[in-house]
C-alpha atoms as a PDB file:
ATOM      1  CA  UNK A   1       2.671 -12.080  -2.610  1.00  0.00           C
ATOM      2  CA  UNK A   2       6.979 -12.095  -1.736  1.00  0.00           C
ATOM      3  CA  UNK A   3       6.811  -9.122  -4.019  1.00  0.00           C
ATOM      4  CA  UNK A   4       4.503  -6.964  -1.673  1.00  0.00           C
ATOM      5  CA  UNK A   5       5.934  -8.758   1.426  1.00  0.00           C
ATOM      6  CA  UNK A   6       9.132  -7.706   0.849  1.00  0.00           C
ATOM      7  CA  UNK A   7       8.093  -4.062  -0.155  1.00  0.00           C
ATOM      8  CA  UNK A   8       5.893  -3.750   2.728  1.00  0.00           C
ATOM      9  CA  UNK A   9       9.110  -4.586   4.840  1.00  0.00           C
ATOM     10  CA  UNK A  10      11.755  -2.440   3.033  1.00  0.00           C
ATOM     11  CA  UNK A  11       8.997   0.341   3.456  1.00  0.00           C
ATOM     12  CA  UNK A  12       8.794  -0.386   7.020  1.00  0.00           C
ATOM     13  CA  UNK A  13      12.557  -0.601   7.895  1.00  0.00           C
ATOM     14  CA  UNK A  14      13.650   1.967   5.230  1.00  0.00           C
ATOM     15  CA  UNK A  15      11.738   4.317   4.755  1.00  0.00           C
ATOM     16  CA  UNK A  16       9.609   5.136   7.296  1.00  0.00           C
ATOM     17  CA  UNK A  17      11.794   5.256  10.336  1.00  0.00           C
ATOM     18  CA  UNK A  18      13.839   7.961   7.656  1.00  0.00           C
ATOM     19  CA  UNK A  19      10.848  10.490   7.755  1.00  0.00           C
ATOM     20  CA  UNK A  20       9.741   9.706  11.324  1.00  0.00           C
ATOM     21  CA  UNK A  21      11.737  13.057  12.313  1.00  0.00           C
ATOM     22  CA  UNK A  22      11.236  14.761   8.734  1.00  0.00           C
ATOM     23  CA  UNK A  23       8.657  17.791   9.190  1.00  0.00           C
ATOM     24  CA  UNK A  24       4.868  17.639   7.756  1.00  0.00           C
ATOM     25  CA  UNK A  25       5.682  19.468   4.870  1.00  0.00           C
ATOM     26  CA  UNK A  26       8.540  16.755   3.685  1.00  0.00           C
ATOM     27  CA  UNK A  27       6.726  13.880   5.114  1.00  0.00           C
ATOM     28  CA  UNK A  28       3.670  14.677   2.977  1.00  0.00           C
ATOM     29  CA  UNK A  29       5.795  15.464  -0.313  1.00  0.00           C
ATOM     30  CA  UNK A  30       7.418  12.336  -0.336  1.00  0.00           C
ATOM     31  CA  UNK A  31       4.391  10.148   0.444  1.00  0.00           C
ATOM     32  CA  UNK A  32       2.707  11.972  -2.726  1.00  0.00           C
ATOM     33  CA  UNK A  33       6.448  10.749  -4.899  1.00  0.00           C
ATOM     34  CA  UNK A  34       5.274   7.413  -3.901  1.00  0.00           C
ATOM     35  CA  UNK A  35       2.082   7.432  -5.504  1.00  0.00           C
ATOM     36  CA  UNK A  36       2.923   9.005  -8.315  1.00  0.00           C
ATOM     37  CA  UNK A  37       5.650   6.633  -9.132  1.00  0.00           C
ATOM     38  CA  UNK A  38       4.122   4.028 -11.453  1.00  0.00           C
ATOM     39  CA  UNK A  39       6.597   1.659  -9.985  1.00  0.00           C
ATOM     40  CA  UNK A  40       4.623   1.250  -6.815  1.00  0.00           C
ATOM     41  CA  UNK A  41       1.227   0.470  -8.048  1.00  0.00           C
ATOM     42  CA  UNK A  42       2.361  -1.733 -10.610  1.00  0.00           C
ATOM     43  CA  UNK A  43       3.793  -3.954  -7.985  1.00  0.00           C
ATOM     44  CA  UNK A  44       0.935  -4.304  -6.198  1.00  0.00           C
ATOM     45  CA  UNK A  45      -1.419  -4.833  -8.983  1.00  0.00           C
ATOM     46  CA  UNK A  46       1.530  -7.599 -10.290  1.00  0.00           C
ATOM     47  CA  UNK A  47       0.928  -9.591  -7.379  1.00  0.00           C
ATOM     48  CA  UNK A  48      -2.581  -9.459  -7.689  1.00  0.00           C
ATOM     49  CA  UNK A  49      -2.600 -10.456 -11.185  1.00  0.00           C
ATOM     50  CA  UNK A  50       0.038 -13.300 -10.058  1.00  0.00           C
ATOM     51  CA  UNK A  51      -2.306 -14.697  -7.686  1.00  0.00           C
ATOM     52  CA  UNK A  52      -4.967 -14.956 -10.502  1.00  0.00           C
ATOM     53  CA  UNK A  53      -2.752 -17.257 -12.622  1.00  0.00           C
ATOM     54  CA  UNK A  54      -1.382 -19.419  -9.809  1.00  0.00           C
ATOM     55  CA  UNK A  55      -5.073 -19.816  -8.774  1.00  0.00           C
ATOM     56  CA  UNK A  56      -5.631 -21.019 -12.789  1.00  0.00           C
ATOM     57  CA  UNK A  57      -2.736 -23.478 -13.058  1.00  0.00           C
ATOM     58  CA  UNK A  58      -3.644 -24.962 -10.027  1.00  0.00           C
ATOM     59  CA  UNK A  59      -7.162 -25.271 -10.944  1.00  0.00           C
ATOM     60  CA  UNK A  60      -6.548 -28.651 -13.333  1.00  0.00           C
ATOM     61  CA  UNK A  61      -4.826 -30.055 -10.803  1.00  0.00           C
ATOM     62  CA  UNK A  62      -8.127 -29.981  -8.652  1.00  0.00           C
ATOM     63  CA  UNK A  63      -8.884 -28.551  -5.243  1.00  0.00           C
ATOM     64  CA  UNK A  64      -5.611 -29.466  -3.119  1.00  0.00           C
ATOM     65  CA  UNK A  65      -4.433 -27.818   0.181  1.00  0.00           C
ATOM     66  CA  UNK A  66      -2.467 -25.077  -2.238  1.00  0.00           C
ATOM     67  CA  UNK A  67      -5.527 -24.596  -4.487  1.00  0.00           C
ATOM     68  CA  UNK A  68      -7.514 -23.547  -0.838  1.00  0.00           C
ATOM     69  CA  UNK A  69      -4.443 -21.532   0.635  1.00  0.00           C
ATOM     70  CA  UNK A  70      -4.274 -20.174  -2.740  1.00  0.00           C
ATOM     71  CA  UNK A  71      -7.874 -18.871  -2.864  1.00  0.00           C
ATOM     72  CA  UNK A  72      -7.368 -17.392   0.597  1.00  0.00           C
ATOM     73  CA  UNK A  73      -4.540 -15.792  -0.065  1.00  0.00           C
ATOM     74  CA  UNK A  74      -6.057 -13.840  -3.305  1.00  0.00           C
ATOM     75  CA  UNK A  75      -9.368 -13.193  -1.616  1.00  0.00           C
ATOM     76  CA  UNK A  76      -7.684 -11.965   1.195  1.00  0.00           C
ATOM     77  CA  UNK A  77      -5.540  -9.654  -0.828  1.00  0.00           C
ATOM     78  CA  UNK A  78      -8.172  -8.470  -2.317  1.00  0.00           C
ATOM     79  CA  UNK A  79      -9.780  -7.392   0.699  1.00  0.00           C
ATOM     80  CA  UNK A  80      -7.048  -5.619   1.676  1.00  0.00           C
ATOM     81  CA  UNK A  81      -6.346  -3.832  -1.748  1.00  0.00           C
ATOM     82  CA  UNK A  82     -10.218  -2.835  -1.636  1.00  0.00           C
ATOM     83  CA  UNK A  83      -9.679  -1.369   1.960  1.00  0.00           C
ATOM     84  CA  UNK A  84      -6.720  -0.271   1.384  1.00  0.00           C
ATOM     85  CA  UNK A  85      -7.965   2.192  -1.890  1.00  0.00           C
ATOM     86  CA  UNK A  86     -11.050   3.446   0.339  1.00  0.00           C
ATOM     87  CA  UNK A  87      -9.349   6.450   0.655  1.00  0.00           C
ATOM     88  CA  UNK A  88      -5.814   5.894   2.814  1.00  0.00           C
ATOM     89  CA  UNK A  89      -3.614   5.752  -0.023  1.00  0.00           C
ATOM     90  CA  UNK A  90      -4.118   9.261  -1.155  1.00  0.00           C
ATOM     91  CA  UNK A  91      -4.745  10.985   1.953  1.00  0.00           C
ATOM     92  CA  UNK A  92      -1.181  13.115   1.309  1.00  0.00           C
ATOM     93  CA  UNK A  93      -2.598  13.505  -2.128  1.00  0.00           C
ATOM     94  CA  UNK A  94      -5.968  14.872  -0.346  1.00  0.00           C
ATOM     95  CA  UNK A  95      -3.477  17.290   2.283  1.00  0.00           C
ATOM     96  CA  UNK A  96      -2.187  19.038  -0.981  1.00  0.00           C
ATOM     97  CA  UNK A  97      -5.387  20.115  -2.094  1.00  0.00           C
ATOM     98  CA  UNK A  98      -6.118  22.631   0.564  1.00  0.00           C
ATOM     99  CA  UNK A  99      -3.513  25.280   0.183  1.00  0.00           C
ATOM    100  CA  UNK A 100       0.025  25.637   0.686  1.00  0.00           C
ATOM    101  CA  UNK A 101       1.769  23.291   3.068  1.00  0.00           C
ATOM    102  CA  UNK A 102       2.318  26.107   5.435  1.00  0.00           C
ATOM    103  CA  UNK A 103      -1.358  26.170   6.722  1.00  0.00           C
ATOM    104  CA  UNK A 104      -2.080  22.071   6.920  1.00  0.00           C
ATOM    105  CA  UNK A 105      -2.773  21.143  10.374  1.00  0.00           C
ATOM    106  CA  UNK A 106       0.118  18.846  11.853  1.00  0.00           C
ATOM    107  CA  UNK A 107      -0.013  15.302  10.628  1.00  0.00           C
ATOM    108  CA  UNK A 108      -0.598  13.994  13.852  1.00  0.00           C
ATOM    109  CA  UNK A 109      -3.998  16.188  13.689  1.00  0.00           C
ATOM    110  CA  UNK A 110      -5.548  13.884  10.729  1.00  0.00           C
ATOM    111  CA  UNK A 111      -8.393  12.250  10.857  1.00  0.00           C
ATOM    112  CA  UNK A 112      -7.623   8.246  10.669  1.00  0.00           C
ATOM    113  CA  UNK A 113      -4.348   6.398  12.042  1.00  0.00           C
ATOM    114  CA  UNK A 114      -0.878   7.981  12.006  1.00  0.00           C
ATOM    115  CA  UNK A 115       0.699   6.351   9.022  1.00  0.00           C
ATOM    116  CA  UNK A 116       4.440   7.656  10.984  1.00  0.00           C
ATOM    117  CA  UNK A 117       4.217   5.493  14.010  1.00  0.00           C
END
């Protein structure tokens, strides 16, 4: 879970505030970079997967406060990895398919939250 934490918050301080003031066209081909990096899947799927084994060793040691906190914490992530991949994560991917970058609508036009603010 530090792993995502602290990617969520690089991403947040980094990155984002960097292509606040980039144009639609350069905001939406460096979102789709991210995804197709296999870097930045792995590492949330790593975290997942982490969860599952700390959930396992814990489970000899019977059902303590961390075993409970644990369990939260992995179906909660879960949740939010299932909400997550309804659809938001490619929605750059989605802006590609319909024509040249020229003729998207502005990004502030999309259906759905506006992933810049």
């Amino acid at each position: 879970m530090a792993l995502v934490a602290g990617l969520n918050f690089t991403f947040a301080v980094a990155v984002m505030p960097n292509l606040a003031g980039a144009d639609d066209r350069t905001f939406v081909a460096t979102t789709q970079r991210f995804n197709q990096n296999p870097v930045f899947p792995i590492s949330f799927t790593v975290a997942l997967v982490l969860t599952v084994i700390a959930v396992l060793m814990q489970r000899g040691r019977g059902l303590g406060a961390a075993m409970h906190w644990t369990i939260v914490a992995l179906v909660l992530y879960g949740i939010v990895l299932f909400l997550h991949g309804q659809g938001a994560a490619d929605r750059p991917s989605r802006a590609s398919s319909g024509g040249s970058a020229s003729s998207w609508p502005p990004a502030s036009t999309w259906p759905g939250e506006d992933v810049r603010s």
